[in-house]
C-alpha atoms as a PDB file:
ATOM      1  CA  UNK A   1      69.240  93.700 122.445  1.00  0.00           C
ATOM      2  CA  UNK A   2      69.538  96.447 119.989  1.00  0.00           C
ATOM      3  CA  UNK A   3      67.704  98.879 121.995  1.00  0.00           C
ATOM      4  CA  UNK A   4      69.156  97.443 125.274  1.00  0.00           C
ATOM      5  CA  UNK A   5      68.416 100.359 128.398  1.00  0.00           C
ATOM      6  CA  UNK A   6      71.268 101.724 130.350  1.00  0.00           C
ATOM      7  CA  UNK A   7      70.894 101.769 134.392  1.00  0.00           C
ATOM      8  CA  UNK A   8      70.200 105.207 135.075  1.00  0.00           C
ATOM      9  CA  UNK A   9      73.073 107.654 135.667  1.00  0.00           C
ATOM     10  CA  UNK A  10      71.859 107.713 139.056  1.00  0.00           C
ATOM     11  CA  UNK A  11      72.754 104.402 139.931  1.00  0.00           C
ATOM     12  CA  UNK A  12      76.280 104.224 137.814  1.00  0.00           C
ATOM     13  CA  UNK A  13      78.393 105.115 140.417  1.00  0.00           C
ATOM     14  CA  UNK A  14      78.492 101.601 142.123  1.00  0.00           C
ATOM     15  CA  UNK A  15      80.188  99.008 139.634  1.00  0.00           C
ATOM     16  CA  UNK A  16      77.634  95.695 140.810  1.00  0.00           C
ATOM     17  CA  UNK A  17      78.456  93.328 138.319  1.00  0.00           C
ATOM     18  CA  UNK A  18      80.211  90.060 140.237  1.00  0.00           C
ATOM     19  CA  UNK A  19      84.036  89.639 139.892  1.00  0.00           C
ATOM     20  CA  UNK A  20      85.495  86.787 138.687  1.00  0.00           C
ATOM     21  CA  UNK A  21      89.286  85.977 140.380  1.00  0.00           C
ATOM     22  CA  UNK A  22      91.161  84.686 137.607  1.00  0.00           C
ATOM     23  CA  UNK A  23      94.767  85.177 139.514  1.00  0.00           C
ATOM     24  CA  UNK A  24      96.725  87.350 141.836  1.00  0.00           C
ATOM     25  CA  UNK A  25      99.350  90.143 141.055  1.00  0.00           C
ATOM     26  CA  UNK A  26     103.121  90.331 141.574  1.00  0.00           C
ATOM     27  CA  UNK A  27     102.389  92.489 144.751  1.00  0.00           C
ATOM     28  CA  UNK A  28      99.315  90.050 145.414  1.00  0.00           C
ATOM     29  CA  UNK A  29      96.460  91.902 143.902  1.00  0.00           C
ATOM     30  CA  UNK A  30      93.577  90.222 142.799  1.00  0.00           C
ATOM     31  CA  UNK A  31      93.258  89.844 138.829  1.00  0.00           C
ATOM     32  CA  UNK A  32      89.538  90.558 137.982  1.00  0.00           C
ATOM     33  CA  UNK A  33      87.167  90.260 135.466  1.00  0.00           C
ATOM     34  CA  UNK A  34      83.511  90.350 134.759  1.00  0.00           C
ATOM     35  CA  UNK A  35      80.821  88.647 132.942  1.00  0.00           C
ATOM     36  CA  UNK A  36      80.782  84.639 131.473  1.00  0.00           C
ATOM     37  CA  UNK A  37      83.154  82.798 132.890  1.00  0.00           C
ATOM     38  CA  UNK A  38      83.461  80.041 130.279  1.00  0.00           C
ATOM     39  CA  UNK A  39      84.254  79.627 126.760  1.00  0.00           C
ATOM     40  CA  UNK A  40      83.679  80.088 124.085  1.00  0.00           C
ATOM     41  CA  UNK A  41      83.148  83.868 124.140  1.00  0.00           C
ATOM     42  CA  UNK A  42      82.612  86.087 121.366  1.00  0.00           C
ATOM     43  CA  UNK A  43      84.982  88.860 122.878  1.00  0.00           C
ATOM     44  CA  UNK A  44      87.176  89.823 125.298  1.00  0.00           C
ATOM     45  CA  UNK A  45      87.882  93.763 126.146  1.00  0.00           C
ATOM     46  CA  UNK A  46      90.333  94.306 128.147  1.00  0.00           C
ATOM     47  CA  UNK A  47      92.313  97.761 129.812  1.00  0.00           C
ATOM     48  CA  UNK A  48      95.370  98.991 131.356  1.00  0.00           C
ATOM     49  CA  UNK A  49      98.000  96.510 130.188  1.00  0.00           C
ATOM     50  CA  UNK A  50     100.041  99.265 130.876  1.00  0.00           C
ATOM     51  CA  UNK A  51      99.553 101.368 134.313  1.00  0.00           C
ATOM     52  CA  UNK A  52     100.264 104.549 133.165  1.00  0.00           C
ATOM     53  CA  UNK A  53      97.577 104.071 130.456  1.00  0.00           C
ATOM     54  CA  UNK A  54      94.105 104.039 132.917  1.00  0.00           C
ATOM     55  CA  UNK A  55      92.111 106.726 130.762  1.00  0.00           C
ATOM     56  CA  UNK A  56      91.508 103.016 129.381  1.00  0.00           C
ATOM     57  CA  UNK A  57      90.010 101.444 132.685  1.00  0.00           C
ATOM     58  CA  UNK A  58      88.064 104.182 133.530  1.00  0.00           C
ATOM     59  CA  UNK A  59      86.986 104.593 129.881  1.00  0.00           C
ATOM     60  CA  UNK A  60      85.818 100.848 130.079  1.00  0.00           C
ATOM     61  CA  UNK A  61      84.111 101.099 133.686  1.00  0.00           C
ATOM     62  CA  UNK A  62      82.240 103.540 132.771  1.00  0.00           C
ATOM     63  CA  UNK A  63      80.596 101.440 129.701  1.00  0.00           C
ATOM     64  CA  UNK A  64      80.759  98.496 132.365  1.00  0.00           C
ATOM     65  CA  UNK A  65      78.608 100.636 134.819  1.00  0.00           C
ATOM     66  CA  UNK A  66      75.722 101.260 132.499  1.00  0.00           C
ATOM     67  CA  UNK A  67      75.167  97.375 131.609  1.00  0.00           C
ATOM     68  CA  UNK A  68      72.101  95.991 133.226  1.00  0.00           C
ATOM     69  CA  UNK A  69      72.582  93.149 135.406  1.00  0.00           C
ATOM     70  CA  UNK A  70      72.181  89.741 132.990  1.00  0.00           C
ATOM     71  CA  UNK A  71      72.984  92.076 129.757  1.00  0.00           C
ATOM     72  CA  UNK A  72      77.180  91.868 129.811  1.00  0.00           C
ATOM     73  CA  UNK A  73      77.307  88.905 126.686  1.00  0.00           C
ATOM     74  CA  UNK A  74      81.200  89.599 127.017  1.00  0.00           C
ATOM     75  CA  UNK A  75      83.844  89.674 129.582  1.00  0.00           C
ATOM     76  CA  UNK A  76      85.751  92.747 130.694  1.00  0.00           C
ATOM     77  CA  UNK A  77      89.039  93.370 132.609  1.00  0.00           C
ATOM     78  CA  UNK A  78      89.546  96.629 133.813  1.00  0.00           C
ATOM     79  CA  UNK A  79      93.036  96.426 134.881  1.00  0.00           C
ATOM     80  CA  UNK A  80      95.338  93.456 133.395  1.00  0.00           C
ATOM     81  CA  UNK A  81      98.093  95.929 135.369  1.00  0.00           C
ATOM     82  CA  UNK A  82      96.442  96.930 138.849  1.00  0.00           C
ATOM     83  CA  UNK A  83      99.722  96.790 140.472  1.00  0.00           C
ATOM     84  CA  UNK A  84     101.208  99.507 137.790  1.00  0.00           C
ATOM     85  CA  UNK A  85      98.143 101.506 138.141  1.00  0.00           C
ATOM     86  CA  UNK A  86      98.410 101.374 141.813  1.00  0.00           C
ATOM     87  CA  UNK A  87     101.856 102.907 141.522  1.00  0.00           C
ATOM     88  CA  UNK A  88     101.490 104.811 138.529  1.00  0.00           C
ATOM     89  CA  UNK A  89     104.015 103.219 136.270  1.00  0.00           C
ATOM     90  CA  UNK A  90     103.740 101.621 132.696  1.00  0.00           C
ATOM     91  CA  UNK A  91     105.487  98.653 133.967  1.00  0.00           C
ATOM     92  CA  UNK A  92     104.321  96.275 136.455  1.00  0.00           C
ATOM     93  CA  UNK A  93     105.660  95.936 140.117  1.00  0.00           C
ATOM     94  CA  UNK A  94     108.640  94.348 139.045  1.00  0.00           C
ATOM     95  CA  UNK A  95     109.758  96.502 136.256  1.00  0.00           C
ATOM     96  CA  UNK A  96     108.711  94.746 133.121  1.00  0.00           C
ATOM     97  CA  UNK A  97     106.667  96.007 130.758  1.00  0.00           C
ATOM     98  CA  UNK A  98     104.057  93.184 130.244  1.00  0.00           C
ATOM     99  CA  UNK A  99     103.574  94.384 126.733  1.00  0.00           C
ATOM    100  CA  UNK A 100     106.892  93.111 125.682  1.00  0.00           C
ATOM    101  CA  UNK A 101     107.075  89.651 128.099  1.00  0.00           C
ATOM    102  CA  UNK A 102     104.557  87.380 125.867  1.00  0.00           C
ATOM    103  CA  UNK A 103     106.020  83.836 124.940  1.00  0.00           C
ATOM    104  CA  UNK A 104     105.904  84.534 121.385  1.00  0.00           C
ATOM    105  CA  UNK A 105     108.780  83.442 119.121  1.00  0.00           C
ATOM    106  CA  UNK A 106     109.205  87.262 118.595  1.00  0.00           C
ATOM    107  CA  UNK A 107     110.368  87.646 122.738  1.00  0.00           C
ATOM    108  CA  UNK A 108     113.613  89.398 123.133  1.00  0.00           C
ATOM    109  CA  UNK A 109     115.783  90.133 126.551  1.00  0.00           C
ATOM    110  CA  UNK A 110     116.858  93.421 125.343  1.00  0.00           C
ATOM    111  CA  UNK A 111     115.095  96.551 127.605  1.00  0.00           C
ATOM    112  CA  UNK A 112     112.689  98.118 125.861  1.00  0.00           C
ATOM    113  CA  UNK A 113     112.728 102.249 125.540  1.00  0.00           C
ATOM    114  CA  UNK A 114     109.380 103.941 126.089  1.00  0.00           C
ATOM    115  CA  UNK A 115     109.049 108.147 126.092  1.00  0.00           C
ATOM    116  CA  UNK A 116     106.854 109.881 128.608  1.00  0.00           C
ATOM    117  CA  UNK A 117     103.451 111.104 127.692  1.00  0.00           C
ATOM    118  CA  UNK A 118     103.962 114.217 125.392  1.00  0.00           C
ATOM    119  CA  UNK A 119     107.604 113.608 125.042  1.00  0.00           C
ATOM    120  CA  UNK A 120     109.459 112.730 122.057  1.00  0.00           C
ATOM    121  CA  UNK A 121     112.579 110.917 122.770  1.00  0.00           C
ATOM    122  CA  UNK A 122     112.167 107.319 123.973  1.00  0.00           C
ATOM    123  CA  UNK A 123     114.797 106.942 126.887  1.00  0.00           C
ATOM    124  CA  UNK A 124     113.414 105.472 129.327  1.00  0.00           C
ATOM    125  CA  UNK A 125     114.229 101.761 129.613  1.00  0.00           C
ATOM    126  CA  UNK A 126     112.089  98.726 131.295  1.00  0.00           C
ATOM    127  CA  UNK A 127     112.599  95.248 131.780  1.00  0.00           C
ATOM    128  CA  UNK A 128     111.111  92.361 129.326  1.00  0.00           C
ATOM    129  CA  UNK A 129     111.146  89.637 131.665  1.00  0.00           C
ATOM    130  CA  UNK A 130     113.577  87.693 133.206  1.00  0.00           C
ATOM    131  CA  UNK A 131     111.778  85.346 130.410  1.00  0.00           C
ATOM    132  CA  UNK A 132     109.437  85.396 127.862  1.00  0.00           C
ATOM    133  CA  UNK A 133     106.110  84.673 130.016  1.00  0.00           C
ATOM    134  CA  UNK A 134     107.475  85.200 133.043  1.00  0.00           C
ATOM    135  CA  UNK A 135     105.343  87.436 135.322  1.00  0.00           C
ATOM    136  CA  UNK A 136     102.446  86.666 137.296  1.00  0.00           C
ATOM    137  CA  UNK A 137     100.399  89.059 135.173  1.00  0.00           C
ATOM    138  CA  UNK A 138     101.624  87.524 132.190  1.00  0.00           C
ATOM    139  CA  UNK A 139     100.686  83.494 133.132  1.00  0.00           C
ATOM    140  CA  UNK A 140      97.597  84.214 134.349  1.00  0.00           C
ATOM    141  CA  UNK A 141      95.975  86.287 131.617  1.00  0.00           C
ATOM    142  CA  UNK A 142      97.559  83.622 128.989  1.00  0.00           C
ATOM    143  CA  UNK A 143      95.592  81.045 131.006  1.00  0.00           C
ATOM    144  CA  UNK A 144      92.311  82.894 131.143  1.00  0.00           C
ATOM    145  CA  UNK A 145      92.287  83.399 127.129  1.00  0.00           C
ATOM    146  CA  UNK A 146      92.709  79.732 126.783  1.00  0.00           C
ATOM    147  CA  UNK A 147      89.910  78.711 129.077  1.00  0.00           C
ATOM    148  CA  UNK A 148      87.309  81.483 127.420  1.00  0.00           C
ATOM    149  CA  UNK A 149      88.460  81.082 123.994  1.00  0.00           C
ATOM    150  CA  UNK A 150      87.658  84.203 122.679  1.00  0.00           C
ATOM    151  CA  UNK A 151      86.962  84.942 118.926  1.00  0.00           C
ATOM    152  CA  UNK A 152      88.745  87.955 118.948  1.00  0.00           C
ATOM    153  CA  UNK A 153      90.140  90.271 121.331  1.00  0.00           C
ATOM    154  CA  UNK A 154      89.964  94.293 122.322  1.00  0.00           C
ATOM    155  CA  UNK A 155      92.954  95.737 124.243  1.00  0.00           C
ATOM    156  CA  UNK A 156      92.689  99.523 125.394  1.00  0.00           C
ATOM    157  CA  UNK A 157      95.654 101.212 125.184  1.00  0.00           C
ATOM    158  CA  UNK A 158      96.116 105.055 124.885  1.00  0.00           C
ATOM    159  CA  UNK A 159      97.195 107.569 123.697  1.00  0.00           C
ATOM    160  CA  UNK A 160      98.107 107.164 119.890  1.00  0.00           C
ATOM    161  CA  UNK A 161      94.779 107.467 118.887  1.00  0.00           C
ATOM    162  CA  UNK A 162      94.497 104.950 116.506  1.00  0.00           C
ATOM    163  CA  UNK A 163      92.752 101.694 116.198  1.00  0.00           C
ATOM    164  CA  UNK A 164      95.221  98.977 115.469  1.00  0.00           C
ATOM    165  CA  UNK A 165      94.246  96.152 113.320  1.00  0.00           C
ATOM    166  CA  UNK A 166      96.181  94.200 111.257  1.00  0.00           C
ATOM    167  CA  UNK A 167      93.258  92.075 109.890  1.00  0.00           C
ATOM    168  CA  UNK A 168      91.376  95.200 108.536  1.00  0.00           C
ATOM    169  CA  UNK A 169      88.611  93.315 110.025  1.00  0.00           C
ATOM    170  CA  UNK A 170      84.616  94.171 109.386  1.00  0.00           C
ATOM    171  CA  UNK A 171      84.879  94.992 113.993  1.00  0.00           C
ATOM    172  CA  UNK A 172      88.379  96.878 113.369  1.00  0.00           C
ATOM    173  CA  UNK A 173      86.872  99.035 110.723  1.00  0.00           C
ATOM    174  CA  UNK A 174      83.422  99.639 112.702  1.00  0.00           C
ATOM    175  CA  UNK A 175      85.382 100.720 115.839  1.00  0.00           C
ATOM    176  CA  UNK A 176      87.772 103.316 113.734  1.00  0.00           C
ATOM    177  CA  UNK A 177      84.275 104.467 112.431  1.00  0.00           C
ATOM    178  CA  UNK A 178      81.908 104.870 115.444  1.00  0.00           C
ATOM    179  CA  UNK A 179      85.590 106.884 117.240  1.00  0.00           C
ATOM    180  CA  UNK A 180      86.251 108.894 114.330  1.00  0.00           C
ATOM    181  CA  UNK A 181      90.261 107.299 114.631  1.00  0.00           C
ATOM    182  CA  UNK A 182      92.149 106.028 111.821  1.00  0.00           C
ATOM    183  CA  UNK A 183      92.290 102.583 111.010  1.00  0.00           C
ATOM    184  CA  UNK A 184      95.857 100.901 110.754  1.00  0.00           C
ATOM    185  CA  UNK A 185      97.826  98.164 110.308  1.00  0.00           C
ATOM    186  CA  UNK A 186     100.258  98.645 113.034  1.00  0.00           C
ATOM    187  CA  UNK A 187     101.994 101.430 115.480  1.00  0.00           C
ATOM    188  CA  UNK A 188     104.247 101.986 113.156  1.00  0.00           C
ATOM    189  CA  UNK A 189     107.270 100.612 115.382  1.00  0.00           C
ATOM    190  CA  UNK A 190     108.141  97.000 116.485  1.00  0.00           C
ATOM    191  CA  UNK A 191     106.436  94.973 119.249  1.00  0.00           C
ATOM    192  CA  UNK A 192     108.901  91.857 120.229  1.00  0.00           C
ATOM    193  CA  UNK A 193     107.128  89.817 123.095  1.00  0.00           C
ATOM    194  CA  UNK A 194     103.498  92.146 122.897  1.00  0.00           C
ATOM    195  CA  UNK A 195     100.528  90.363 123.972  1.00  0.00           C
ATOM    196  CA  UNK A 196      99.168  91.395 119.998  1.00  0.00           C
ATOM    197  CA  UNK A 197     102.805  89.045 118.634  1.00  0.00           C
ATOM    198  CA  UNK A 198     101.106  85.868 121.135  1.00  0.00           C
ATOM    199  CA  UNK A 199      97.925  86.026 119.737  1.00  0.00           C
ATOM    200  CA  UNK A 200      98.818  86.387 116.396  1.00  0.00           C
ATOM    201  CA  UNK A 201     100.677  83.561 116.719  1.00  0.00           C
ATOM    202  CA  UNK A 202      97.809  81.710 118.166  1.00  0.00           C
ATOM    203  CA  UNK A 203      95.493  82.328 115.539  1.00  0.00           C
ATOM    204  CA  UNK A 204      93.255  84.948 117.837  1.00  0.00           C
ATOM    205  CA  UNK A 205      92.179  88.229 116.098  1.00  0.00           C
ATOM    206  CA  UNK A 206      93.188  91.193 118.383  1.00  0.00           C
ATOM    207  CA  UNK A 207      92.500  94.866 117.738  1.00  0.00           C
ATOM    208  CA  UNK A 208      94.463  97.509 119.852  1.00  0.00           C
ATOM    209  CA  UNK A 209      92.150 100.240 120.325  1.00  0.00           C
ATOM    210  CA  UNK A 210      94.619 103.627 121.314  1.00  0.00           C
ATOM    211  CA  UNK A 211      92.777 105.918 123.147  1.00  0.00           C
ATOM    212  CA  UNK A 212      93.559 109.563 121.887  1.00  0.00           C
ATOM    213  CA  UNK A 213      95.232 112.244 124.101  1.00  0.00           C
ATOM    214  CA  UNK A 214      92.189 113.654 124.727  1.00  0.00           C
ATOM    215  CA  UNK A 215      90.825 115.217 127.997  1.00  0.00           C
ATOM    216  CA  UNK A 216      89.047 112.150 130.327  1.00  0.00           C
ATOM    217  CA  UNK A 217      85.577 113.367 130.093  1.00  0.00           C
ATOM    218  CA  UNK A 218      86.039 114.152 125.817  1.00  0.00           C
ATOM    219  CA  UNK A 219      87.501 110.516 126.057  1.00  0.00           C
ATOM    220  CA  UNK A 220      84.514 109.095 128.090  1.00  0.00           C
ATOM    221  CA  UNK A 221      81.809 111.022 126.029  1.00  0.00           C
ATOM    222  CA  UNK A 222      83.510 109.497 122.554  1.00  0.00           C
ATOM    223  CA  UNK A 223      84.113 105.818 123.535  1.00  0.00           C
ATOM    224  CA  UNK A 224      82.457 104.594 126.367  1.00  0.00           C
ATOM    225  CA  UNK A 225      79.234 104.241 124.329  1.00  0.00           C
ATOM    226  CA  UNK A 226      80.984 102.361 121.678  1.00  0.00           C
ATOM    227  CA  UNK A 227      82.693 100.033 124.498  1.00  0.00           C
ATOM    228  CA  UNK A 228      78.920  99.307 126.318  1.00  0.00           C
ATOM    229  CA  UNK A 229      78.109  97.615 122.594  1.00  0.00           C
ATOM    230  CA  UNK A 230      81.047  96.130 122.857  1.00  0.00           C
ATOM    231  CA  UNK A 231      80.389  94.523 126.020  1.00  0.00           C
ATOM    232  CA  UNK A 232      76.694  93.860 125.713  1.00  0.00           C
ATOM    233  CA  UNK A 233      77.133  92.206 122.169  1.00  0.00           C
ATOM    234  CA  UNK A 234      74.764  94.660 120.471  1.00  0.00           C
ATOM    235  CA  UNK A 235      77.554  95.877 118.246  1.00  0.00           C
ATOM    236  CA  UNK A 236      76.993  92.664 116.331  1.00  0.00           C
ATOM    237  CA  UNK A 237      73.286  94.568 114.905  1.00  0.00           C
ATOM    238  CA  UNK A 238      75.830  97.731 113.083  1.00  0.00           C
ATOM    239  CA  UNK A 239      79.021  95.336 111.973  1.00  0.00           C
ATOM    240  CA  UNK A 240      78.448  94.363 108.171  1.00  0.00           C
END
């Protein structure tokens, strides 16, 4: 698998791996992903928690485009947020940032303040939930981790170009290497009710991977060809 062959470029606009349903959107899209559909899995990589954030899906489909068909070890969602990216907001289509509505013990009611991209003063306020777990988005991702069991989880996020890892694990300190971004413990602020506080809490590795503010096709060229590893499993050859 090590020297696994990309489809051609010529053939990479058309994403032809089969989608898996897993559950439907507030607004009553479909929530997708690709590759095994039953645990245990190795990993899980996942984009676009947050809608204004899709350098991160189209970062990922383009690694997802380049897998051969029967070569993707690891499943991949491209949007856990398609009805924010649809409408081009961080939150989903009823306000709340799903980033801060995970039933951890950490869950708070209180708005939480985001800034703009390139801005500096966090002001803008979105909802939490009406309750910890409470959107569609939310349940149904929860209930696909449990049935594939992941041993540890990727979330793309952008653009604090960073990779986020409170473990300092041996896949946490690859990633930061093969992007040339700094390895941390945390984003420096607090995360009450993130989707990182829930699986923490359940005993599942997670590394936030921030994509940096970079133009899309510097972004692409950097980390897609990290991500196809990733997704293929033949990271696994280059992690001590």
């Amino acid at each position: 698998m090590s020297n696994l062959v990309q489809v051609p470029r010529s053939e990479k606009g058309l994403l032809r791996h089969p989608a898996h349903r897993y559950g439907t959107s507030e607004r009553g899209v479909a929530l997708e992903f690709f590759g095994p559909d039953a645990g245990p899995v190795d990993l899980l990589v996942m984009a676009s928690m947050h809608g204004d954030e899709c350098d991160s899906t189209v970062a990922l489909s383009e690694a997802l485009r380049v897998v051969p068909n029967g070569a993707l070890a690891n499943p991949v969602i491209l949007s856990v947020n398609p009805d924010g990216i649809l409408r081009g907001t961080r939150c989903n289509a009823n306000g709340v940032d799903l980033n801060r509505n995970w039933p951890a013990s950490n869950w708070s009611p209180e708005p939480v303040r985001y800034k703009d991209h390139g801005k500096t003063v966090q002001d803008i306020e979105l909802s939490t939930g009406a309750s910890a777990g409470s959107e569609a988005e939310t349940q149904h991702l929860l209930a696909l981790v449990e049935r594939l069991r992941p041993r540890a989880i990727v979330s793309l996020h952008a653009p604090l170009g960073c990779i986020d890892d409170p473990d300092d694990s041996a896949l946490g300190r690859w990633i930061a290497a093969e992007t040339d971004l700094p390895l941390v413990p945390d984003v420096g602020y607090a995360t009450p009710g993130s989707f990182g506080s829930w699986c923490a809490e359940k005993g599942i590795p997670i590394i936030t991977w921030e994509l940096p503010a970079d133009p899309l096709p510097a972004v692409i060229d950097s980390h897609a060809p990290v991500l196809f590893k990733l997704i293929t499993g033949t990271y696994i050859d280059e992690v001590g």
